[in-house]
Protein backbone atom coordinates (compact mmCIF):
# COMPACT_ATOMS: atom_id res chain seq x y z
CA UNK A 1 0.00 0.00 0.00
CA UNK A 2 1.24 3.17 -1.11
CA UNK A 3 2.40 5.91 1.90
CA UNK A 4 1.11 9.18 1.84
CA UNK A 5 2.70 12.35 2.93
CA UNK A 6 2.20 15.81 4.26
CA UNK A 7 4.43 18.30 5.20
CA UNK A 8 3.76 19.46 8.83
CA UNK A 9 3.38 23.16 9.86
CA UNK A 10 2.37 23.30 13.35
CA UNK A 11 1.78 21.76 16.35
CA UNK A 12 -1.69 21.47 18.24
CA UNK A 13 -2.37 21.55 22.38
CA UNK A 14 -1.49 17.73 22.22
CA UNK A 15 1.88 18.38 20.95
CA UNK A 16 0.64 16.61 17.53
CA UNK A 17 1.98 17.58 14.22
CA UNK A 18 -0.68 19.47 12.00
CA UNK A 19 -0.52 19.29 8.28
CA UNK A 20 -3.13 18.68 5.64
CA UNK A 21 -3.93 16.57 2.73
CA UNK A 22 -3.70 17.78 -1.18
CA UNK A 23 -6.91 18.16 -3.04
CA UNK A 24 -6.52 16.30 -6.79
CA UNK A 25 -6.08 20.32 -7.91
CA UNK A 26 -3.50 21.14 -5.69
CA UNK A 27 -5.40 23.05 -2.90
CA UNK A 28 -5.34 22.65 0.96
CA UNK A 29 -7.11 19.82 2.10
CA UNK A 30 -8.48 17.95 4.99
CA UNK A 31 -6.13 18.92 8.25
CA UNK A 32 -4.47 15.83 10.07
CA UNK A 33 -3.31 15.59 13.66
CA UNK A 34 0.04 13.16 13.49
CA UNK A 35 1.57 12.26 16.44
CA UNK A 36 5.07 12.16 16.89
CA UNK A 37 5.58 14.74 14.05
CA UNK A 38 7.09 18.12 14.40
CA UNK A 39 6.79 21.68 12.39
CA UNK A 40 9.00 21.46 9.38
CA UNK A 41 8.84 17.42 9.10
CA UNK A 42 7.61 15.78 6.04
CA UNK A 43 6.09 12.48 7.52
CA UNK A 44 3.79 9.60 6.57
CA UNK A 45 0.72 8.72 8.67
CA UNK A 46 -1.68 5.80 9.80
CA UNK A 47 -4.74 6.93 10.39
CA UNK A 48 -6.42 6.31 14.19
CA UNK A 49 -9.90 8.32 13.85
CA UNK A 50 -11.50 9.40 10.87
CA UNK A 51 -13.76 12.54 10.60
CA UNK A 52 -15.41 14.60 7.82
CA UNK A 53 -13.02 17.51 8.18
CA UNK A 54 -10.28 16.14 10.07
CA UNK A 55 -8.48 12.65 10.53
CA UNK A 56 -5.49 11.73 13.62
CA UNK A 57 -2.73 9.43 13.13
CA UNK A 58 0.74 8.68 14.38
CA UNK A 59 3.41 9.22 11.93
CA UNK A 60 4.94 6.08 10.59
CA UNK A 61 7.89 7.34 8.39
CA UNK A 62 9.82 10.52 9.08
CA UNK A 63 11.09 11.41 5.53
CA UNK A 64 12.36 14.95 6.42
CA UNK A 65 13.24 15.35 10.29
CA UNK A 66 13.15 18.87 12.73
CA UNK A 67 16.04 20.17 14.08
CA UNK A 68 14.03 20.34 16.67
CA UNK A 69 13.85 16.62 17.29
CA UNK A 70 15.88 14.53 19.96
CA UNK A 71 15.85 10.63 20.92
CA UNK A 72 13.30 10.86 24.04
CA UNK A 73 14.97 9.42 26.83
CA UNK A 74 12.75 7.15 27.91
CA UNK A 75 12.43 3.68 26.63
CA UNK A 76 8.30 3.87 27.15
CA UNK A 77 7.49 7.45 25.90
CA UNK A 78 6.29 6.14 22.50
CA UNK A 79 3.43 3.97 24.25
CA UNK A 80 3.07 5.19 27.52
CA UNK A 81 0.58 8.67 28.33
CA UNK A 82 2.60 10.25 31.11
CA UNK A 83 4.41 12.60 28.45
CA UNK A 84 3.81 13.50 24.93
CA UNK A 85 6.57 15.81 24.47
CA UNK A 86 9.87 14.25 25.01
CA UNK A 87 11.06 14.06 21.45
CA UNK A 88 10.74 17.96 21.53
CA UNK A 89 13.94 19.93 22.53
CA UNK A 90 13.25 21.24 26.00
CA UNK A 91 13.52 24.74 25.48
CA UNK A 92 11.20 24.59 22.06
CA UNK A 93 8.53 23.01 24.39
CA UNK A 94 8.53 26.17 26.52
CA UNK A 95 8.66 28.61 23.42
CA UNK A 96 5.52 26.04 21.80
CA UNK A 97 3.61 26.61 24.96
CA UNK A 98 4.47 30.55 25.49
CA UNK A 99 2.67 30.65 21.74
CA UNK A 100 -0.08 28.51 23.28
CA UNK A 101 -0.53 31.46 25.59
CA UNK A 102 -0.56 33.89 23.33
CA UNK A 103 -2.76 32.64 21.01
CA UNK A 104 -4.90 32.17 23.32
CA UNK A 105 -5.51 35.54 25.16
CA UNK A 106 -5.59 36.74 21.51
CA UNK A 107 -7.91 34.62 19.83
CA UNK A 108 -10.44 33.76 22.57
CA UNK A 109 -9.98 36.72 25.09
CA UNK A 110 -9.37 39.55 22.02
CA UNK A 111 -6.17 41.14 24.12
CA UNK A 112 -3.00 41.07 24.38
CA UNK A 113 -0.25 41.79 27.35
CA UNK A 114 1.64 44.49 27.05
CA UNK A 115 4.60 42.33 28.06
CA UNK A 116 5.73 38.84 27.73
CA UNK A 117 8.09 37.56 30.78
CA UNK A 118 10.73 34.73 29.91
CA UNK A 119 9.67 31.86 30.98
CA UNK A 120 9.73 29.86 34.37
CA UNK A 121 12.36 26.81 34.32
CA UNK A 122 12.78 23.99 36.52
CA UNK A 123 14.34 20.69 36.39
CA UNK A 124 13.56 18.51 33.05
CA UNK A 125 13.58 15.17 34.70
CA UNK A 126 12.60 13.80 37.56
CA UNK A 127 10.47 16.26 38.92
CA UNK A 128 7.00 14.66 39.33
CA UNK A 129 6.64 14.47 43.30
CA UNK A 130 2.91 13.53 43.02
CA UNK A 131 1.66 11.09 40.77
CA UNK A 132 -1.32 8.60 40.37
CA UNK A 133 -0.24 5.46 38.92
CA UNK A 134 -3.03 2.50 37.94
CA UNK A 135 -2.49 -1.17 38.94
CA UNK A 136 -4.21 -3.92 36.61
CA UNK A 137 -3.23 -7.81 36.72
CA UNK A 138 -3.15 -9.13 33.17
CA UNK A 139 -3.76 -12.60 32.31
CA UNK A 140 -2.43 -13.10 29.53
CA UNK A 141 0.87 -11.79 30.79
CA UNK A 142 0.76 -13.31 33.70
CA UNK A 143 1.49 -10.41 35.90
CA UNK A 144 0.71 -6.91 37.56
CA UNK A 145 1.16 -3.49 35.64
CA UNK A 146 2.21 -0.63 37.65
CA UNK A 147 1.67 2.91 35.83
CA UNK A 148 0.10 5.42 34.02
CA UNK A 149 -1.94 4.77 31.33
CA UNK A 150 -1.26 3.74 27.58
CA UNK A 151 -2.01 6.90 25.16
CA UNK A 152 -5.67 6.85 23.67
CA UNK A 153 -6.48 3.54 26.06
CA UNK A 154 -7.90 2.47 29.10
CA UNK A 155 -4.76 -0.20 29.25
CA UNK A 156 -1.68 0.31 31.79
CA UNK A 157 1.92 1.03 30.51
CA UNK A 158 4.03 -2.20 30.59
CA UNK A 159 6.63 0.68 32.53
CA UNK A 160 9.61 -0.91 34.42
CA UNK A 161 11.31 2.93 35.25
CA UNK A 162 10.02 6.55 34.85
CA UNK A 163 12.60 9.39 33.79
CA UNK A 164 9.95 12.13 34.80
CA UNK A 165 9.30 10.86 39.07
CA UNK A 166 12.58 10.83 41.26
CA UNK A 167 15.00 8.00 41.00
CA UNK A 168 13.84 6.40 44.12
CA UNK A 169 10.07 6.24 42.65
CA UNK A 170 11.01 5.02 39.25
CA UNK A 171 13.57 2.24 40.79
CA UNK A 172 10.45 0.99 42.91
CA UNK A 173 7.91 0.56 40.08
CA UNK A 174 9.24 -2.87 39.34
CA UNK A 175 9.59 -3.68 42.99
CA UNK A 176 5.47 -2.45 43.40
CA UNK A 177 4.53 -4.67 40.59
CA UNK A 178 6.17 -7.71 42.35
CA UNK A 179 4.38 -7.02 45.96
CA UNK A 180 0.94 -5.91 44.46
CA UNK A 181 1.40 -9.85 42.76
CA UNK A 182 2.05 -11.22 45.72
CA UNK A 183 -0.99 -9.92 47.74
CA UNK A 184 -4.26 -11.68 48.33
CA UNK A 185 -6.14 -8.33 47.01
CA UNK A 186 -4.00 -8.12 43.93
CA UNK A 187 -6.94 -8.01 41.44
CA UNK A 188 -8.72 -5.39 44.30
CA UNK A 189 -6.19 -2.68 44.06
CA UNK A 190 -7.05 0.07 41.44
CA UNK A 191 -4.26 2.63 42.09
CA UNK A 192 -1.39 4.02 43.71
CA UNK A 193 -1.21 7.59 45.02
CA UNK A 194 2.19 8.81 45.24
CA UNK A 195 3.54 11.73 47.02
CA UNK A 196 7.02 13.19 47.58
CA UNK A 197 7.59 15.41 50.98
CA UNK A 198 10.87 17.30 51.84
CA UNK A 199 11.56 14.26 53.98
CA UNK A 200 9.14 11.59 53.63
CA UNK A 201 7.36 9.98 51.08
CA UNK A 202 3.92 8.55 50.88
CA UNK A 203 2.21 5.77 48.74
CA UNK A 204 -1.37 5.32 49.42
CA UNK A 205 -3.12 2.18 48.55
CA UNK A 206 -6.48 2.05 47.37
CA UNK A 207 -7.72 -1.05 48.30
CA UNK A 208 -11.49 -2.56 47.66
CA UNK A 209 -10.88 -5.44 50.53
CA UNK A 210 -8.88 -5.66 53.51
CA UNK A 211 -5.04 -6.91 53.72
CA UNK A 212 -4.75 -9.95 54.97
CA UNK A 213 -2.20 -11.21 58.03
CA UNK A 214 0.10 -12.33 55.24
CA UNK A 215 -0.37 -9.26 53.39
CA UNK A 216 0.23 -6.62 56.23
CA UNK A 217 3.64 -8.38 56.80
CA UNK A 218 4.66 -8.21 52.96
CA UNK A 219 3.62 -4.37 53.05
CA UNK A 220 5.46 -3.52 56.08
CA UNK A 221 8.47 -5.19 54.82
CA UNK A 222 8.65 -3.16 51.71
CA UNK A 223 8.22 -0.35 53.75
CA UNK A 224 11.23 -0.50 55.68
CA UNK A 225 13.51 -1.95 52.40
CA UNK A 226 11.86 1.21 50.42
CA UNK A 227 12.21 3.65 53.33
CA UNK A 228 8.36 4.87 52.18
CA UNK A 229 4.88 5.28 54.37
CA UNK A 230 1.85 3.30 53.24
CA UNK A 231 -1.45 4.88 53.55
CA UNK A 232 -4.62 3.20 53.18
CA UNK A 233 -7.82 4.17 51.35
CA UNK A 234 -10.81 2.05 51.48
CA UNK A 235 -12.94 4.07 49.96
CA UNK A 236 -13.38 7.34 49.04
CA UNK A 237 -10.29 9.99 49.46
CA UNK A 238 -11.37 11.10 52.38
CA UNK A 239 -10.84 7.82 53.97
CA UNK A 240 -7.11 7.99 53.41
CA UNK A 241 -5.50 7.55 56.61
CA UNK A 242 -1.60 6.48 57.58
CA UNK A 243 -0.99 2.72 57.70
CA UNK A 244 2.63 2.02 58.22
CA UNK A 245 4.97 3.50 59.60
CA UNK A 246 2.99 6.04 61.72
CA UNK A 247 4.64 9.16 63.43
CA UNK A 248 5.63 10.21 59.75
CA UNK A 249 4.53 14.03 58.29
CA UNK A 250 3.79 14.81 54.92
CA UNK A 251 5.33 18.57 53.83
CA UNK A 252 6.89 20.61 51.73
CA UNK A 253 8.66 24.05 52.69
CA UNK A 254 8.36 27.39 50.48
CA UNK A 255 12.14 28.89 52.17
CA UNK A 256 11.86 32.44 50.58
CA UNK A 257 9.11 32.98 53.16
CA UNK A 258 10.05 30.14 56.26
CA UNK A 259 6.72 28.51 55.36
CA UNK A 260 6.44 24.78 56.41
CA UNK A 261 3.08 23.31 54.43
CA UNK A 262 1.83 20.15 56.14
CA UNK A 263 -0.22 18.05 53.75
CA UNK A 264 -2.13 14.77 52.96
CA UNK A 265 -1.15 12.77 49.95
CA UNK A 266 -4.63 12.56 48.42
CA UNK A 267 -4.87 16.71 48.78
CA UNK A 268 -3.92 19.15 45.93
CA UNK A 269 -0.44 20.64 45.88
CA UNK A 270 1.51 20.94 42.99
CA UNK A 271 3.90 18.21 41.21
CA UNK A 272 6.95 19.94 40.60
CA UNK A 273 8.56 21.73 44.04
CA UNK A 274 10.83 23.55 42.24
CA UNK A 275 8.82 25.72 39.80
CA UNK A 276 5.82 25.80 42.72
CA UNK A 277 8.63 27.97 44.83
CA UNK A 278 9.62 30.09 41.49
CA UNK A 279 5.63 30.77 40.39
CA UNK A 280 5.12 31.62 44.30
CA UNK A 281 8.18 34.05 44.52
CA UNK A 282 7.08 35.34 40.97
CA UNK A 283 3.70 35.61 41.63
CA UNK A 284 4.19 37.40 44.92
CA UNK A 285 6.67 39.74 43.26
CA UNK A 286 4.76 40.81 40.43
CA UNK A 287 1.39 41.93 42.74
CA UNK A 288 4.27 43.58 45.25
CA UNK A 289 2.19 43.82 48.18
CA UNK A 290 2.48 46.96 50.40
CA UNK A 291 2.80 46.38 54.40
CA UNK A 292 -0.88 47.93 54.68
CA UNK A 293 -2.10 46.13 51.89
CA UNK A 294 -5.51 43.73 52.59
CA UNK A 295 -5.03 40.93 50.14
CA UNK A 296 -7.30 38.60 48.73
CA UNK A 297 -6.15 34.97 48.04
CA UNK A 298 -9.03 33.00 46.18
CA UNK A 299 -9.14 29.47 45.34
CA UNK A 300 -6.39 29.81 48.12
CA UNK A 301 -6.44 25.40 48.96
CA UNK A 302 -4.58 24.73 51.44
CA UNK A 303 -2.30 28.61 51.64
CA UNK A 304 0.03 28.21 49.07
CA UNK A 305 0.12 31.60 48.21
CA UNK A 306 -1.79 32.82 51.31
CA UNK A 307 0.97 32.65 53.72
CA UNK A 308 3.59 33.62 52.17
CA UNK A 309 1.58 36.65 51.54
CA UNK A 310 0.78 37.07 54.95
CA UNK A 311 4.20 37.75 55.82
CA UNK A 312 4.17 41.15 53.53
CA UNK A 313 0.54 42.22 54.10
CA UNK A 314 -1.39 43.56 57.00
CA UNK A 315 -4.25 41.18 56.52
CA UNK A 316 -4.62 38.42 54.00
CA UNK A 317 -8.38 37.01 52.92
CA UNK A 318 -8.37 33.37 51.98
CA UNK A 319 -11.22 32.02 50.41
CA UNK A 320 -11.98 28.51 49.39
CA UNK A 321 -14.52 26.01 48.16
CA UNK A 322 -14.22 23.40 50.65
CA UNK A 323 -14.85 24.22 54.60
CA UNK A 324 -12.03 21.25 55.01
CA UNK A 325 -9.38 23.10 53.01
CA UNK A 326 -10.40 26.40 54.52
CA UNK A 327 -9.62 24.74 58.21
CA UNK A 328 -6.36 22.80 57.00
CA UNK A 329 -5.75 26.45 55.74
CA UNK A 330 -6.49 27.92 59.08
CA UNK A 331 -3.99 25.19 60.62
CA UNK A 332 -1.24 25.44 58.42
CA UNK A 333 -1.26 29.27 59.69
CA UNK A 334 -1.52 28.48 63.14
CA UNK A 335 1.51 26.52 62.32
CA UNK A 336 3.68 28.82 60.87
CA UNK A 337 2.67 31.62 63.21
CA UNK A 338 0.22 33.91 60.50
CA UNK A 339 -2.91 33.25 62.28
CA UNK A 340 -3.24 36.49 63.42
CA UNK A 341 -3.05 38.29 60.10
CA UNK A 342 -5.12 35.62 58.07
CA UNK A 343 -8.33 35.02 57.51
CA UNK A 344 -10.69 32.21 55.73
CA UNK A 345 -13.97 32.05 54.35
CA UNK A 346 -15.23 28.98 52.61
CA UNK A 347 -17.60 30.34 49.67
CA UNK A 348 -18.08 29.07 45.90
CA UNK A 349 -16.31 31.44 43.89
CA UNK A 350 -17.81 29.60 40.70
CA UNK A 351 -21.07 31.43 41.72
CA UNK A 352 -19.41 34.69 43.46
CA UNK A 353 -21.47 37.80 42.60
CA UNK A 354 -21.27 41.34 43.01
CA UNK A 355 -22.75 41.78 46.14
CA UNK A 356 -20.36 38.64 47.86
CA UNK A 357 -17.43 41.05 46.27
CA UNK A 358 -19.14 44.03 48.25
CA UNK A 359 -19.34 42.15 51.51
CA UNK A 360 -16.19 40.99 51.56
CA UNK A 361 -14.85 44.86 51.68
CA UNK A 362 -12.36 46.46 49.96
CA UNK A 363 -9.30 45.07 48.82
CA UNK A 364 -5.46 46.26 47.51
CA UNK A 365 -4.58 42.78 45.92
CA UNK A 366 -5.63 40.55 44.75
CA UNK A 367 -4.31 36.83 44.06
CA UNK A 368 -6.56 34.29 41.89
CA UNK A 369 -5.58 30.69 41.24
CA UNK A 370 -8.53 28.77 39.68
CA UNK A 371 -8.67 25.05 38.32
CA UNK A 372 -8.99 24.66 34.68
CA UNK A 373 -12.71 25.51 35.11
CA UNK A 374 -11.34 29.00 35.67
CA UNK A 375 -12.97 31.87 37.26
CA UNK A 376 -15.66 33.54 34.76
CA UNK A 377 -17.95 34.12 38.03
CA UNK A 378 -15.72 36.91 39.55
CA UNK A 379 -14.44 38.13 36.92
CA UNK A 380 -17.68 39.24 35.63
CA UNK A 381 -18.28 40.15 39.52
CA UNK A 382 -15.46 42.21 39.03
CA UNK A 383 -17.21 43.71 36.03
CA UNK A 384 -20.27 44.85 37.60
CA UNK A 385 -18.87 45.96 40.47
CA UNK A 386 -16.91 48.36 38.04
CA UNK A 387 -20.49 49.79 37.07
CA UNK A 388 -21.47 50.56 40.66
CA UNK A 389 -18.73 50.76 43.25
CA UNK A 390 -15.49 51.14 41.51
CA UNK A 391 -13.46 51.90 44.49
CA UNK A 392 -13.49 48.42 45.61
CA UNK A 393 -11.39 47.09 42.88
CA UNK A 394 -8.18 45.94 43.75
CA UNK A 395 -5.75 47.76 42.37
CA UNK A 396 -3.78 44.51 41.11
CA UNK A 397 -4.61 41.20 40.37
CA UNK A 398 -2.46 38.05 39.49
CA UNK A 399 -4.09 35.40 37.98
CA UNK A 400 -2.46 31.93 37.88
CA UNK A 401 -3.53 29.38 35.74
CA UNK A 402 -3.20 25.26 34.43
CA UNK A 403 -5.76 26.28 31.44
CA UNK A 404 -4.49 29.23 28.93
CA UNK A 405 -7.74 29.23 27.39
CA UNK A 406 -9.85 29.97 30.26
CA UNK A 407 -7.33 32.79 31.38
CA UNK A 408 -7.65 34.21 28.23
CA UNK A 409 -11.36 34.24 28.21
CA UNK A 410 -11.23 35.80 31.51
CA UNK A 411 -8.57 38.17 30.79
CA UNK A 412 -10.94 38.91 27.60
CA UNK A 413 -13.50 40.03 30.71
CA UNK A 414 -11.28 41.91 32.60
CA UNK A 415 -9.67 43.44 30.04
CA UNK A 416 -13.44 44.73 27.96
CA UNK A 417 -15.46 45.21 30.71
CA UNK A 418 -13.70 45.39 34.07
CA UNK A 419 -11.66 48.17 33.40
CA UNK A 420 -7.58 46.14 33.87
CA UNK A 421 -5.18 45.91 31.62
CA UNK A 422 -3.15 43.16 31.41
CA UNK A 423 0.32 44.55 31.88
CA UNK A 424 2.28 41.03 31.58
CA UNK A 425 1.48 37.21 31.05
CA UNK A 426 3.98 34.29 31.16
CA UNK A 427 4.36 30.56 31.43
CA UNK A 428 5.97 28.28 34.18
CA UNK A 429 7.57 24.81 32.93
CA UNK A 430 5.33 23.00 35.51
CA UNK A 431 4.98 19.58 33.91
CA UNK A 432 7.77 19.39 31.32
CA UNK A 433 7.71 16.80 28.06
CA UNK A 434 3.65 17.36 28.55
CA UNK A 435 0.79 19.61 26.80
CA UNK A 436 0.39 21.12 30.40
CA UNK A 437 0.69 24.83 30.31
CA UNK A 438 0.82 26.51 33.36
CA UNK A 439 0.12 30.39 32.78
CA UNK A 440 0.36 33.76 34.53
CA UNK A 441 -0.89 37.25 34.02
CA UNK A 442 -0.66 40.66 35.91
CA UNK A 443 -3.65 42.94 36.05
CA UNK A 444 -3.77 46.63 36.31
CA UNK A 445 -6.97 48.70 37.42
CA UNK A 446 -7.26 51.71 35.01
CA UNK A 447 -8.94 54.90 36.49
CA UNK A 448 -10.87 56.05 32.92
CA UNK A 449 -12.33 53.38 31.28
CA UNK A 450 -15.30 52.78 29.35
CA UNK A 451 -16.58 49.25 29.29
CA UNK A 452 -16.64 47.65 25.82
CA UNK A 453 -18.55 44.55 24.27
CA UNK A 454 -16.87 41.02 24.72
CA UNK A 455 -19.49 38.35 25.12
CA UNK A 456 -17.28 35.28 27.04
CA UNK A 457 -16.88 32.66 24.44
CA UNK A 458 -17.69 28.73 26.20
CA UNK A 459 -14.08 27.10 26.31
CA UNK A 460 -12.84 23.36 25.56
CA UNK A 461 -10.25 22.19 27.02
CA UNK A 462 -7.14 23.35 25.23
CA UNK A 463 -6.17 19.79 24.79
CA UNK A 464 -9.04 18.68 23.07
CA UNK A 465 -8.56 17.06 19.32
CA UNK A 466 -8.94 20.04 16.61
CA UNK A 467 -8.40 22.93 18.37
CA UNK A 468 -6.12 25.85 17.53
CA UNK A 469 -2.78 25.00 16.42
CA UNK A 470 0.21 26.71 17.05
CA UNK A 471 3.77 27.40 15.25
């Protein structure tokens, strides 16, 4: 069967090759996603899905390779889903997801920052101190998988290391495979939570029947070889609760601001240690908080930002979702001595109005750090409350983000309608050889402004199949 060919131009969210087919008179044709291909790459393609305007594939012969391109280092990345990006040089995956950015704010929000910082670097490898790895037992290989999941399936990576966790997590996967086989519940254990403290580190074990006698000594024993902490988790992740050894804690330490952060290993905290620290001290100097400033911290978890603030403002405002994250919150304040100049408040800021903004009193900063859902509700708070009482906006706002495209729609409300202009925007390396793109932009109040039209546009996720590609 005869190959066909396209040359490739871009790359799309999935770090795919885009190209397209040749109509019989020489015109554009339909687009095709190609994995494993690269901008400038002339490349042959199977096809996996088939639509009416679009196909994807995976490349099967490179005819005409990137300079761009390197040997990924890891023997698995061509099957396994943890990455998509490692046969991208490093530093071209940072410029491809700065574009990502800007394409973004541009084409969904309509704006633009006035500045682009360099981006936010961190280690390449080995920097994945929080993971969630499947367990399956297949038959017909007659043994126990251990990892994450193979691309476009519901099967688990046949994985025996893993360049992107720490060399003590990727030297035990072969090890966990062995002991899962060896339990009575091995066909009862869905997943392993992983999580990497400053000095301890925490696998919990999500188990659908109890350990047996014989099982609780085999689990103890890898323990003490592997130098981890088993938790246990029955059920739901609430019901995650230290197994083996006990007396152990769980933290991570932000040293710029002497801020210990206790935490559990099924709560939210961010992979990579290293750029966390960076987008904190970057984040915190780009609002640059006054000593009398009151400072809002929303979405705030468990205080990654809001402490750390606390020790440059008079009062920081913490608000969260979750009464249980509010009071670890509270706790992890108490703990580091900020108590008295922090407060919490557990509200849903995906339905935060106007008159919640008005309630909560006037504020200097402020410090937003959404999930990918975003956070359309306050912005167009922030909006309205332009219309009636503009001297409660903050003067500055920094908005962190894991989804460009809903920053950008919300910059695109903040920007039109709320009276800010959005002075600079940048991207942290957070999850390298990935699609991930974590963003951040600074907003300035302006004092004359006239509100224009921007109706928010609904956003996919910027990884979905088809959307905008970039250079």
């Amino acid at each position: 069967m005869q190959e066909t060919f396209i040359n490739i131009k871009s790359l799309d969210m999935d770090a795919r090759g885009v190209g397209h087919l040749e109509n019989e008179d020489g015109t554009q044709g339909k687009v095709i996603f190609v994995e494993g291909a690269l901008p400038g790459e002339r490349v042959s393609f199977e096809t996996l899905r088939k639509k009416k305007n679009w196909e994807s594939g995976r490349m099967v012969t490179l005819q005409k390779a990137s300079s761009m391109r390197v040997e990924p280092k890891c023997p698995h990345f061509w099957h396994c889903g943890g990455c998509s990006m490692q046969h991208l040089e490093p530093s071209a995956q940072v410029a491809m997801k700065q574009r990502v950015l800007e394409d973004n704010l541009w084409h969904i929000g309509k704006t633009k920052a006035e500045n682009i910082m360099r981006p936010m670097y961190g280690p390449t490898w080995d920097y994945r101190y929080r993971a969630r790895l499947s367990v399956r037992y297949v038959a017909k290989k007659g043994t126990v998988l251990v990892g994450f999941h193979e691309r476009h399936s519901s099967y688990v990576a046949d994985m025996t290391s893993c360049e992107i966790l720490p060399d003590h997590l990727s030297a035990m996967l072969v090890p966990l495979r062995e002991l899962v086989g060896a339990l009575s519940i091995y066909q009862q254990m869905p997943q392993i939570e992983i999580a990497v403290g400053e000095e301890t580190t925490v696998l919990v074990l999500r188990i659908m029947a109890p350990l047996s006698p014989a099982d609780e000594t085999l689990v103890k024993a890898f323990a003490d070889q592997w130098n981890i902490q088993w938790w246990l988790q029955p059920k739901g992740p609430d019901t995650a609760a230290p197994y083996y050894p006990l007396g152990k804690e769980l933290y991570y330490t932000l040293p710029e601001f002497g801020i210990r952060m206790p935490f559990k290993p099924t709560d939210f905290t961010q992979v990579n240690h290293q750029i966390n620290r960076l987008l904190v001290h970057k984040a915190l100097t780009l609002l640059d908080v006054q000593p009398g400033d009151r400072v809002a911290d929303l979405f705030c978890g468990l205080g990654n930002f809001t402490l750390p603030l606390a020790t440059q403002a008079r009062e920081v405002v913490g608000i969260e979702g979750s009464t249980a994250l509010t009071t670890r919150a509270l706790e992890n304040a108490r703990a580091n001595g900020l108590a008295d100049k922090t407060t919490f408040y557990t509200r849903n800021l995906f339905e935060v109005t106007k008159d919640d903004l008005i309630a909560l009193g006037k504020f200097d900063r402020m410090l937003v750090d959404p999930p990918r859902d975003g956070a359309v509700a306050l912005a167009i708070a922030l909006a309205e409350l332009r219309l009636t009482n503009p001297d409660l906006l903050p003067q500055r706002i920094v908005y962190v983000s894991c989804s460009p495209s809903t920053l950008a729609r919300d910059a695109g409300i903040l920007t039109h309608r709320a009276g800010y202009v959005l002075k600079k925007a940048g991207v942290a390396n957070m999850f390298p050889h990935t699609s991930h793109v974590e963003s951040i932009g600074v907003f300035e109040r302006l004092e004359n402004f006239q509100p224009r039209e921007f109706a928010a546009p609904d956003v996919a996720d910027n990884a979905s199949t088809g959307g905008d590609a970039v250079q």
